[in-house]
N, C-alpha and C. Protein backbone atom coordinates (compact mmCIF):
# COMPACT_ATOMS: atom_id res chain seq x y z
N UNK A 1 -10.59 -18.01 -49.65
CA UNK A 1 -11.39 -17.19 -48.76
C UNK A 1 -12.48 -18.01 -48.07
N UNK A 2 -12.84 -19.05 -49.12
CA UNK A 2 -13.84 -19.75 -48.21
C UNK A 2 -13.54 -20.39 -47.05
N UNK A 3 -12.07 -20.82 -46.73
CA UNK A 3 -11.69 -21.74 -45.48
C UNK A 3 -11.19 -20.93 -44.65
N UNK A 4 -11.62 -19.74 -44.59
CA UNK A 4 -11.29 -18.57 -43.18
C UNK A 4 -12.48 -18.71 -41.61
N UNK A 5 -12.09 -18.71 -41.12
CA UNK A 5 -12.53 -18.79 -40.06
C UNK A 5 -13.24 -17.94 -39.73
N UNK A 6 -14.93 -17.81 -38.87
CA UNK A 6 -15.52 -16.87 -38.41
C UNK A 6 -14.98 -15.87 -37.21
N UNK A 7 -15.62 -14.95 -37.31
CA UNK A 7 -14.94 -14.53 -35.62
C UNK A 7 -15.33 -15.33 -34.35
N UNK A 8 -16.31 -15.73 -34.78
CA UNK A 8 -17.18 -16.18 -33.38
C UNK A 8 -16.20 -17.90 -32.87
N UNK A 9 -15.54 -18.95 -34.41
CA UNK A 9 -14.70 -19.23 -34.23
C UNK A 9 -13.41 -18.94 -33.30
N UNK A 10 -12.93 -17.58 -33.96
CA UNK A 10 -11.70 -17.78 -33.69
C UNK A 10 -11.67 -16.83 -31.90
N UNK A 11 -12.89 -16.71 -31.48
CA UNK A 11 -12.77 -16.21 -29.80
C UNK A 11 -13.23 -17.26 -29.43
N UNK A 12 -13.85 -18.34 -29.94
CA UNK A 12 -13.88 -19.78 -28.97
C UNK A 12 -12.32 -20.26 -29.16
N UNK A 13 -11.77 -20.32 -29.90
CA UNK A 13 -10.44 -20.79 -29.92
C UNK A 13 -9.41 -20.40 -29.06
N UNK A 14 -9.56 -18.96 -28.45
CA UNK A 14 -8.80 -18.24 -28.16
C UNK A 14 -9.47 -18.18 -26.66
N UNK A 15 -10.61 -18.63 -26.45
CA UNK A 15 -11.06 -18.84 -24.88
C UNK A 15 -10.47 -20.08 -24.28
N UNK A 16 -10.69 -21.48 -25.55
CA UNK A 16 -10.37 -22.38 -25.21
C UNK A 16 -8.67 -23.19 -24.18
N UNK A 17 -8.15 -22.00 -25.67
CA UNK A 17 -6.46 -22.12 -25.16
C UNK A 17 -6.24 -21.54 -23.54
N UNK A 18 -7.00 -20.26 -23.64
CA UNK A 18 -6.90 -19.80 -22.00
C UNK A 18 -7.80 -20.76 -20.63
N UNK A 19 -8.51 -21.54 -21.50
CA UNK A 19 -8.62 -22.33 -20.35
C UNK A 19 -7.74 -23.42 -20.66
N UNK A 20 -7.25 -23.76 -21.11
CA UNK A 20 -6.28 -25.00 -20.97
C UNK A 20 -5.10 -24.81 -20.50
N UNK A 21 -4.65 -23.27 -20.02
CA UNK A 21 -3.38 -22.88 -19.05
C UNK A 21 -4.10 -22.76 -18.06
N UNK A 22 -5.16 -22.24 -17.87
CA UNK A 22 -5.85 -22.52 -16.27
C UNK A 22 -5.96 -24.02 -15.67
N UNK A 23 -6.30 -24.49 -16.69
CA UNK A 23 -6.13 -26.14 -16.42
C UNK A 23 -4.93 -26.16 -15.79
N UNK A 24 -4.11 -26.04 -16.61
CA UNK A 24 -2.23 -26.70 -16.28
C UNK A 24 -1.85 -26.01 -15.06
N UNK A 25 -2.33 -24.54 -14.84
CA UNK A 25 -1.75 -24.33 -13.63
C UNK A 25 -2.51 -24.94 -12.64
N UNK A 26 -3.44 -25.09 -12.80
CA UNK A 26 -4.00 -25.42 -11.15
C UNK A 26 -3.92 -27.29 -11.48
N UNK A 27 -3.35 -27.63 -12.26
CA UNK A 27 -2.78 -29.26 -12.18
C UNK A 27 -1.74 -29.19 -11.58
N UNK A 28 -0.70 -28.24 -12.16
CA UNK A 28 0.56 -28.72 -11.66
C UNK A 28 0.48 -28.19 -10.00
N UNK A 29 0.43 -27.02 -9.81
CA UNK A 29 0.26 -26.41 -8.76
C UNK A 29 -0.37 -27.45 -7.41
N UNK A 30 -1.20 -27.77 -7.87
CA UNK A 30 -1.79 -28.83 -6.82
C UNK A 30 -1.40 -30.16 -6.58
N UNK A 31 -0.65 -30.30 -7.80
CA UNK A 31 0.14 -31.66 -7.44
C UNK A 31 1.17 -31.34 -6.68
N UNK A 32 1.95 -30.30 -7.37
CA UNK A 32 3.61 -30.10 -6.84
C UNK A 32 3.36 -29.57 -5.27
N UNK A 33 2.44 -28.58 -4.88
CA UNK A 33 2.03 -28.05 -3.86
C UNK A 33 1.24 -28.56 -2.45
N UNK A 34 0.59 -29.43 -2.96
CA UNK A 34 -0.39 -30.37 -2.31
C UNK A 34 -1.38 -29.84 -1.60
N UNK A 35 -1.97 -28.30 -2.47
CA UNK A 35 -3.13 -27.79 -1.93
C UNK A 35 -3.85 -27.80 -3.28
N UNK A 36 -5.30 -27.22 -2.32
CA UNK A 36 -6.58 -26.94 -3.96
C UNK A 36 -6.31 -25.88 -4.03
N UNK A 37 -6.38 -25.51 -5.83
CA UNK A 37 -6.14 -24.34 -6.62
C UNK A 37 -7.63 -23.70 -6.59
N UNK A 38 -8.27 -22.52 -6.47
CA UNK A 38 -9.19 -21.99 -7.35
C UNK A 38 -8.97 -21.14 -8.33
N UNK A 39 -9.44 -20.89 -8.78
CA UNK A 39 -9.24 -19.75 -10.21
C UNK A 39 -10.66 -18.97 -10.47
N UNK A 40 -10.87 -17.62 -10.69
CA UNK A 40 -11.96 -16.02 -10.45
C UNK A 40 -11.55 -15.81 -11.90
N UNK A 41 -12.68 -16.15 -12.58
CA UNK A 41 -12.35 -15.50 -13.86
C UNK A 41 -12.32 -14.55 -14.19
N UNK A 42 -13.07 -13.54 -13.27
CA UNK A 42 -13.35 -11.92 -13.38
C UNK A 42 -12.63 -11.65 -12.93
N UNK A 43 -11.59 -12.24 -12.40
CA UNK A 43 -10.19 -11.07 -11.98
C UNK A 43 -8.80 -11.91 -12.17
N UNK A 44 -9.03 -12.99 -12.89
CA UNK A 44 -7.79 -13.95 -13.47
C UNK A 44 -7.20 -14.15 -12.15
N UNK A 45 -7.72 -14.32 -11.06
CA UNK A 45 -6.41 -14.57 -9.66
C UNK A 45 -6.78 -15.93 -9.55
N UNK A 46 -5.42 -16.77 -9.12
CA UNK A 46 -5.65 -17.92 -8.10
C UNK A 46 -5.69 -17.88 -7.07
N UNK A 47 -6.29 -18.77 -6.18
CA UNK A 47 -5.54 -18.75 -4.89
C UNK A 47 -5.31 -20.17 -4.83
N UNK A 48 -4.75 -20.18 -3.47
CA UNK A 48 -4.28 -21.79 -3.22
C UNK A 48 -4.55 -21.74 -1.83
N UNK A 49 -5.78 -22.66 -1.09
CA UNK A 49 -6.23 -22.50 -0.34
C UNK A 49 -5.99 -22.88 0.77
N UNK A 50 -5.28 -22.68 2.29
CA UNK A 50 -4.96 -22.94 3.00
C UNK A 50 -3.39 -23.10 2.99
N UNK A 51 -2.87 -22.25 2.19
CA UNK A 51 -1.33 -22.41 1.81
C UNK A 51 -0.68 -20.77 2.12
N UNK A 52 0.13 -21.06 2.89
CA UNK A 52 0.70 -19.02 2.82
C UNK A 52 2.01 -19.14 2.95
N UNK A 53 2.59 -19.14 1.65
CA UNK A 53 4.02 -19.58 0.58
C UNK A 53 4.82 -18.47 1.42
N UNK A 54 5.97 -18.66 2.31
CA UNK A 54 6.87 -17.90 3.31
C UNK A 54 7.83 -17.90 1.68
N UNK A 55 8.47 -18.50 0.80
CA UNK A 55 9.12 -18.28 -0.32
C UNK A 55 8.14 -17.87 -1.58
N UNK A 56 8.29 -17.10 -2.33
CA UNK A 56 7.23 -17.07 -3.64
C UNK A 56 8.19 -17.78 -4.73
N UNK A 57 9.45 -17.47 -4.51
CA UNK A 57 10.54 -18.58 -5.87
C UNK A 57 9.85 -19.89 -5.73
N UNK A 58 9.49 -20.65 -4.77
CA UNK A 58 9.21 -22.09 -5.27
C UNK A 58 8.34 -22.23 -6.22
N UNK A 59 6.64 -20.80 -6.18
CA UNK A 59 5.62 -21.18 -6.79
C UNK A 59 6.42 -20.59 -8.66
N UNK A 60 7.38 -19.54 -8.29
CA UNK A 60 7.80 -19.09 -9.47
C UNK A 60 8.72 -20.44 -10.41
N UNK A 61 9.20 -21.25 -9.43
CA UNK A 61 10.25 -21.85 -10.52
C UNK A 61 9.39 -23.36 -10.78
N UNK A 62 8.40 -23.33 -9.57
CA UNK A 62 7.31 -24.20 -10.42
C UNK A 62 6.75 -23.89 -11.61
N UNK A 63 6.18 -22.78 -11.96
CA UNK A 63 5.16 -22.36 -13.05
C UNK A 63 6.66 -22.32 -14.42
N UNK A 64 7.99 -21.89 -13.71
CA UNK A 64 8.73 -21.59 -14.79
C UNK A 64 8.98 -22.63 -15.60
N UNK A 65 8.93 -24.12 -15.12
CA UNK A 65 9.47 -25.64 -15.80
C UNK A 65 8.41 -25.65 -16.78
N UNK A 66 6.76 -24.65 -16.90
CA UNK A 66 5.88 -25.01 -17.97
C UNK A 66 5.46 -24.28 -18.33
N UNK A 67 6.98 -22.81 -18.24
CA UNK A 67 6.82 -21.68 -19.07
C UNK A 67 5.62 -20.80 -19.45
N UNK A 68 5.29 -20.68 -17.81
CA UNK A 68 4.63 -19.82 -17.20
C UNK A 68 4.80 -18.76 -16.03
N UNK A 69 4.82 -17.40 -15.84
CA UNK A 69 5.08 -16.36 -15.32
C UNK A 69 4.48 -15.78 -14.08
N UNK A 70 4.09 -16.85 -12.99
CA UNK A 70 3.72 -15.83 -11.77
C UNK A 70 3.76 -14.85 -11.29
N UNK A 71 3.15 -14.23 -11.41
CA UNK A 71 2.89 -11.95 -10.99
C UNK A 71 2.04 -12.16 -10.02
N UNK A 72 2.24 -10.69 -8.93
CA UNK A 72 1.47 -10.56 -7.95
C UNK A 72 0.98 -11.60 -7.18
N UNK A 73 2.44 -12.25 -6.59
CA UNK A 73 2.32 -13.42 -5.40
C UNK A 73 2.35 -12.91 -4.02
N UNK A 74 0.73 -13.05 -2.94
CA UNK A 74 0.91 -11.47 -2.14
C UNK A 74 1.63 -12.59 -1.20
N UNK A 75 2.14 -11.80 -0.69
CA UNK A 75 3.86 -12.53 0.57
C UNK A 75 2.59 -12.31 2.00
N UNK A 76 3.14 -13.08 2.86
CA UNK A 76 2.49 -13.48 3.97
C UNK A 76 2.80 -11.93 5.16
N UNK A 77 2.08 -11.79 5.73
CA UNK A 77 2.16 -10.68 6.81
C UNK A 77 3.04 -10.81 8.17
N UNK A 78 3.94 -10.61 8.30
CA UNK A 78 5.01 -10.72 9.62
C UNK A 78 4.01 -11.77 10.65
N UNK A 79 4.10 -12.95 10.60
CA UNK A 79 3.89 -13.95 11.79
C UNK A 79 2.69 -14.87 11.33
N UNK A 80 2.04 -14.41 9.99
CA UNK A 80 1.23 -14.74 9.59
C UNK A 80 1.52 -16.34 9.31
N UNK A 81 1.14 -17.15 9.97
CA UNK A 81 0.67 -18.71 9.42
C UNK A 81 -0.40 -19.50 9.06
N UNK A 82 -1.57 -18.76 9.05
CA UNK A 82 -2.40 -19.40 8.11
C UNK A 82 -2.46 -18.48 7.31
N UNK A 83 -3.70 -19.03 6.77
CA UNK A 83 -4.17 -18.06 5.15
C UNK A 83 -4.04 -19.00 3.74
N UNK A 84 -4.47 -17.82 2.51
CA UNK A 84 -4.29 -18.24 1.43
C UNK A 84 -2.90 -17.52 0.92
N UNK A 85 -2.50 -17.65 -0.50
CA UNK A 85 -1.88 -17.27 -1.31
C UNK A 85 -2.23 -17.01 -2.26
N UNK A 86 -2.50 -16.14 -2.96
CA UNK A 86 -3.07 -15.71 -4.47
C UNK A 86 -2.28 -15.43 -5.39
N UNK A 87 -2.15 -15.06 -6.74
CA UNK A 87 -1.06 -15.33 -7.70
C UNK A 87 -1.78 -14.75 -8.85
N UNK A 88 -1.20 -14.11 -9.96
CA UNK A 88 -1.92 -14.12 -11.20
C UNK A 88 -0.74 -14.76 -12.05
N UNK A 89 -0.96 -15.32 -13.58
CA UNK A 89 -0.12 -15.25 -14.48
C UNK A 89 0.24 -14.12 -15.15
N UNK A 90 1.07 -14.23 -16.39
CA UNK A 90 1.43 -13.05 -17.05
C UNK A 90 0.34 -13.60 -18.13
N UNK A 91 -0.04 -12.79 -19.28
CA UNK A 91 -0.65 -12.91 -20.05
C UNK A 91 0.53 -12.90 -21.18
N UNK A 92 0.14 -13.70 -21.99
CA UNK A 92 1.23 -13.64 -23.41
C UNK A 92 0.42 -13.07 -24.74
């Protein structure tokens, strides 16, 4: 009983891990993509800035090689060529 973990432990642990998939996505994303990622912690969205993804499979089968789940990728507006792209993950 003595080598149990506090709570206050185990929600830094559990913050930590969620930032270290925020990490990975906006690594890979910005490499594979060749734009800057941001990430809103109060509403878990990315965007990718100056990017407006005419396919959403590419950003999906990107995130899929590191078994991660892109939701709510908003699709570009009939003629639309600039802009952002925003994205959330799935939560596991």
């Amino acid at each position: 009983m003595r080598n149990l973990k506090t709570y206050e432990a185990f929600l830094f642990e559990a913050e930590e891990s969620s930032k270290s998939v925020v990490a990975l996505v906006k690594k890979v994303v910005s490499e594979k993509l060749r734009t800057e990622v941001d990430y809103v912690d109060s509403s878990k969205v990315f965007t990718m800035k100056g990017l407006v993804l005419r396919y959403p499979k590419v950003l999906e089968n990107i995130l899929k090689e590191e078994g991660i789940k892109a939701i709510n990728i908003s699709k570009p507006i009939k003629g639309q060529v600039a802009g952002d792209t925003t994205f959330k993950i799935e939560d596991k």
